[in-house]
Protein backbone atom coordinates (compact mmCIF):
# COMPACT_ATOMS: atom_id res chain seq x y z
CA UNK A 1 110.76 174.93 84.48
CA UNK A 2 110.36 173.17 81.20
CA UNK A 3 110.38 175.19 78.20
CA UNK A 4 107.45 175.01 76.41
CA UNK A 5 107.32 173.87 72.89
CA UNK A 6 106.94 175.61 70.10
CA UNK A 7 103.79 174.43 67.34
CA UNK A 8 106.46 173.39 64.80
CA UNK A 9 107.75 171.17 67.81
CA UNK A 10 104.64 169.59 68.64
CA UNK A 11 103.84 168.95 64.82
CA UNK A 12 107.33 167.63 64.44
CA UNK A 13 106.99 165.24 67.15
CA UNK A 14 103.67 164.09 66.14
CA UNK A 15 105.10 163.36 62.58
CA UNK A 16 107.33 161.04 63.51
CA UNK A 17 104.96 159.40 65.49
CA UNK A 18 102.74 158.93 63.06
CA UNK A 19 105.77 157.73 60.80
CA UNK A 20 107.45 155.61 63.24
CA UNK A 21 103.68 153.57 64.33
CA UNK A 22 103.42 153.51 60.08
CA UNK A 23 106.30 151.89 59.25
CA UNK A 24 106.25 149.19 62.04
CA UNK A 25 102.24 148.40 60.88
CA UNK A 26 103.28 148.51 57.39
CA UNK A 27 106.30 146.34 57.59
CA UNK A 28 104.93 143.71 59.67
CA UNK A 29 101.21 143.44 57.88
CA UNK A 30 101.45 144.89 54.42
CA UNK A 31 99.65 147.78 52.91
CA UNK A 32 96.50 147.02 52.14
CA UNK A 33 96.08 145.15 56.39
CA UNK A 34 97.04 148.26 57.82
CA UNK A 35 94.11 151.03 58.47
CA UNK A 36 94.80 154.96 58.92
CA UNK A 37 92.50 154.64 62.17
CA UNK A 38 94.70 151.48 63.08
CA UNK A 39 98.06 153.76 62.76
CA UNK A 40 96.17 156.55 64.26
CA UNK A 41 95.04 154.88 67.44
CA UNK A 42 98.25 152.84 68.41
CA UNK A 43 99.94 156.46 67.57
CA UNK A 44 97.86 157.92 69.87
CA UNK A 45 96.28 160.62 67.80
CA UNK A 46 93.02 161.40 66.15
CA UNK A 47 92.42 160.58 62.76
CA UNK A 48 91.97 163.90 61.30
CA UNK A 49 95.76 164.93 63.26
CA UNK A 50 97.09 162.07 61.05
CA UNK A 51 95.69 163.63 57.96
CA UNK A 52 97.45 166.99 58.66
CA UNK A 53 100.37 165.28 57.94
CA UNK A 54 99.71 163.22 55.50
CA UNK A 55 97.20 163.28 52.97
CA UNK A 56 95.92 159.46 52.24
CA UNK A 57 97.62 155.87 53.50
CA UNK A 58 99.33 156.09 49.69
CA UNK A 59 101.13 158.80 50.85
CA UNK A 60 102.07 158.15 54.13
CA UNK A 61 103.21 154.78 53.00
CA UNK A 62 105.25 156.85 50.36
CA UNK A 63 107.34 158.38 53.16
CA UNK A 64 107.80 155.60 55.27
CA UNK A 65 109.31 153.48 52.25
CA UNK A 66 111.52 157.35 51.24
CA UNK A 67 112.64 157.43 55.04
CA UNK A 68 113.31 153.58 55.21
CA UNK A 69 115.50 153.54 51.63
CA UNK A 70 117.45 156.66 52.97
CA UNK A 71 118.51 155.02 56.15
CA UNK A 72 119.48 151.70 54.16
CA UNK A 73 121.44 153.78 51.75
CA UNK A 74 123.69 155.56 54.45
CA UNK A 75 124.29 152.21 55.63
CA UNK A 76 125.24 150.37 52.79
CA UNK A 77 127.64 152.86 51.66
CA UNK A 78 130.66 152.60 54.03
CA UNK A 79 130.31 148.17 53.07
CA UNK A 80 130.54 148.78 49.32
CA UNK A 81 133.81 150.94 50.28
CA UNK A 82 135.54 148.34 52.36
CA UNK A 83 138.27 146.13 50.39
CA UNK A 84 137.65 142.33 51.46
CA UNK A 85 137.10 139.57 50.19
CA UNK A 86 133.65 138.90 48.37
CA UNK A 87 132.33 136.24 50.32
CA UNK A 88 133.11 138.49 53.75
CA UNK A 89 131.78 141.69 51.79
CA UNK A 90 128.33 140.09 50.38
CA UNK A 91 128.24 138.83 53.60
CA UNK A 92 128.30 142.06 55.57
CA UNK A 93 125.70 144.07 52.69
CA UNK A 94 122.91 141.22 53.44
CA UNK A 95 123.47 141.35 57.52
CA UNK A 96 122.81 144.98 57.14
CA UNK A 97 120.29 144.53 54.74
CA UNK A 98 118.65 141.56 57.11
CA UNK A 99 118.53 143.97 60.23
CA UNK A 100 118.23 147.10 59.14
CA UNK A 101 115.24 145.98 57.22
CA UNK A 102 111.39 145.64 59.26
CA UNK A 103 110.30 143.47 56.55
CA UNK A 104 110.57 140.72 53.79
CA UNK A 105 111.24 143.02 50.82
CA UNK A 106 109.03 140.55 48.72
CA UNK A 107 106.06 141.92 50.86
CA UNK A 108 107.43 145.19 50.14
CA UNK A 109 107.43 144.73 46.22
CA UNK A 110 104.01 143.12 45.98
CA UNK A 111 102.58 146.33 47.75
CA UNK A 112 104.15 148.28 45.64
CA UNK A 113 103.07 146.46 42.53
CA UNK A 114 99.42 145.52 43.75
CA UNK A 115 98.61 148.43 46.17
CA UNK A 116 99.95 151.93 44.73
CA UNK A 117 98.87 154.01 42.14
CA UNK A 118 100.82 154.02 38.74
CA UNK A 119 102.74 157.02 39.52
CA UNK A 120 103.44 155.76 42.98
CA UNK A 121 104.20 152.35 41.76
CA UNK A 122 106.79 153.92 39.28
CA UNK A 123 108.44 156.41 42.31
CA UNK A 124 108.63 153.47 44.56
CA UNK A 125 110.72 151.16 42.31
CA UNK A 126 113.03 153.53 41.61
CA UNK A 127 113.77 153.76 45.36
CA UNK A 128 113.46 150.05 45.90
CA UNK A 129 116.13 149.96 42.38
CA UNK A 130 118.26 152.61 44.24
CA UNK A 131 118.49 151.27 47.56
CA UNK A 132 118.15 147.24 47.01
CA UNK A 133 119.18 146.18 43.56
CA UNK A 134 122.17 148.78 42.87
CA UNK A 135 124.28 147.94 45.36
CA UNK A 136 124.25 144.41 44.75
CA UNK A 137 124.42 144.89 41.15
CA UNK A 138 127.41 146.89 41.65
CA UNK A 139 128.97 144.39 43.59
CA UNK A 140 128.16 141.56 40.70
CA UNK A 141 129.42 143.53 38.33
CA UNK A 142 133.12 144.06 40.14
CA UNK A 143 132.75 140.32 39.62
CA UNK A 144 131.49 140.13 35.96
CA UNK A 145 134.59 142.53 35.29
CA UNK A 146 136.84 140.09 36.29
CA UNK A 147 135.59 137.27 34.85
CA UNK A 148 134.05 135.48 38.05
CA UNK A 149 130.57 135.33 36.61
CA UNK A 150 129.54 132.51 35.00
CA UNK A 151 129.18 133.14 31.08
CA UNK A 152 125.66 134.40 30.55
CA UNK A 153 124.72 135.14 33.69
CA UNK A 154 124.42 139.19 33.99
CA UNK A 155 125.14 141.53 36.93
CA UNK A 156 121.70 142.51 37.19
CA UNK A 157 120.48 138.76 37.46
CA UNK A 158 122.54 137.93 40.22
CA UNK A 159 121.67 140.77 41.96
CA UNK A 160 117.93 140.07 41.63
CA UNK A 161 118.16 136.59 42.78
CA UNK A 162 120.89 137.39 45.96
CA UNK A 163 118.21 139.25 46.94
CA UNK A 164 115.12 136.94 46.67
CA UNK A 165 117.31 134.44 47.74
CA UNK A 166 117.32 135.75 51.46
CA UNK A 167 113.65 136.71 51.59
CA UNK A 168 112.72 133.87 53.50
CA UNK A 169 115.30 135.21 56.55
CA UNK A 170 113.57 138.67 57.15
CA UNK A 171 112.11 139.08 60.44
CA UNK A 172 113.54 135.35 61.60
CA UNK A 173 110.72 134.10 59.82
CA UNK A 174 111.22 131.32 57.29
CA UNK A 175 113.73 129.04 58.79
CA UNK A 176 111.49 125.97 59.19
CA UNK A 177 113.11 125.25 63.03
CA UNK A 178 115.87 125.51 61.69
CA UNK A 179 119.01 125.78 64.62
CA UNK A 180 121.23 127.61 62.73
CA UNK A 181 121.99 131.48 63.59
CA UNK A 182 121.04 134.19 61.02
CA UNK A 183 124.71 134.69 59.90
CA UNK A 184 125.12 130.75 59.40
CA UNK A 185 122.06 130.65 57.04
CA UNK A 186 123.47 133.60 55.50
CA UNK A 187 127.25 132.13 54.67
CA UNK A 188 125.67 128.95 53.56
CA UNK A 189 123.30 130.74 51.18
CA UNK A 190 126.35 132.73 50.05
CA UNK A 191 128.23 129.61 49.50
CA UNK A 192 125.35 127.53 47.36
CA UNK A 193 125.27 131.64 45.33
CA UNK A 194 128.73 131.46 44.67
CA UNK A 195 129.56 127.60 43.93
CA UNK A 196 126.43 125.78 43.24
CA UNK A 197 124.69 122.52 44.24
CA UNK A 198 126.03 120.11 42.10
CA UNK A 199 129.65 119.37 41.90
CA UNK A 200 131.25 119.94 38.44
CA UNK A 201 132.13 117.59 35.86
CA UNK A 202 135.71 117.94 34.86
């Protein structure tokens, strides 16, 4: 006979229920599209079950975007630790970052900036700064200490555009019929990031 489980079982389950419906509403429509009775009826729970858990959308949103940026960080680690080359290594950090991710992380900002409170806004961006723009800005600046940046252009700026750079490929949405495979949009992005448009007068 099955075991029956314990309270702190059934409210653990039912968390992560809630969480996992959240994040995929969330991520696909924004903050302000997605309703608590929305999450709470694809989730399969009563309203008032969902506030148990959580007190207001804010906060549930809160711990979706804490349980996202953990999981991202844990797997961005072991590619900033790998020795290749930096095309292959940028490469690998924005394939991760491309399918690991449930949304365009321009959607992600904009609820962050338009949506949450002040205090939220300010806990959220240091997540988003910790988990998005670090790594890359680490990466940029392995290349700004050996002089592979272009004079007056800063870690922190190359960072920031890498990463608005690929919004459009989030979700397979933004390639304009495009035939080309995600990874073959993403090597000739790299390669326009790393040498330009125009050819260079010598």
């Amino acid at each position: 006979m099955e075991k029956k489980r314990t309270r702190a079982e059934e409210l653990g389950i039912t968390r992560k229920k809630i969480l996992d419906t959240a994040r995929d509403l969330f991520m696909e429509k924004g903050y302000r599209a997605v309703s608590t009775r929305e999450i709470a009826k694809i989730a399969k729970i009563t309203q008032p079950a969902l506030y148990h858990h959580f007190e207001d959308k804010e906060s549930l949103y809160i711990e979706v975007v804490r349980e996202l940026t953990q999981n991202i960080q844990v797997e961005m680690h072991p590619i900033l630790q790998m020795n290749k080359v930096k095309e292959e290594q940028l490469h690998d950090m924005l394939m991760m970052l491309i399918e690991e991710h449930p949304t365009n992380i321009l959607l992600m900002i904009h609820d962050i900036l338009n949506e949450m409170k002040p205090e939220n806004q300010y806990l959220l961006y240091k997540l988003w700064q910790q988990t998005y723009l670090k790594p890359f800005q680490d990466f940029f600046e392995r290349l700004e200490s050996a002089g592979e940046l272009r004079t007056g252009v800063s870690a922190e700026t190359a960072a920031r555009y890498c990463l608005s750079t690929i919004s459009p490929l989030f979700s397979g949405k933004g390639s304009f019929g495009q035939k080309q495979t995600t990874t073959e949009q993403i090597d000739e992005l790299i390669n326009l990031m790393m040498f330009g448009l125009c050819k260079k007068e010598v």
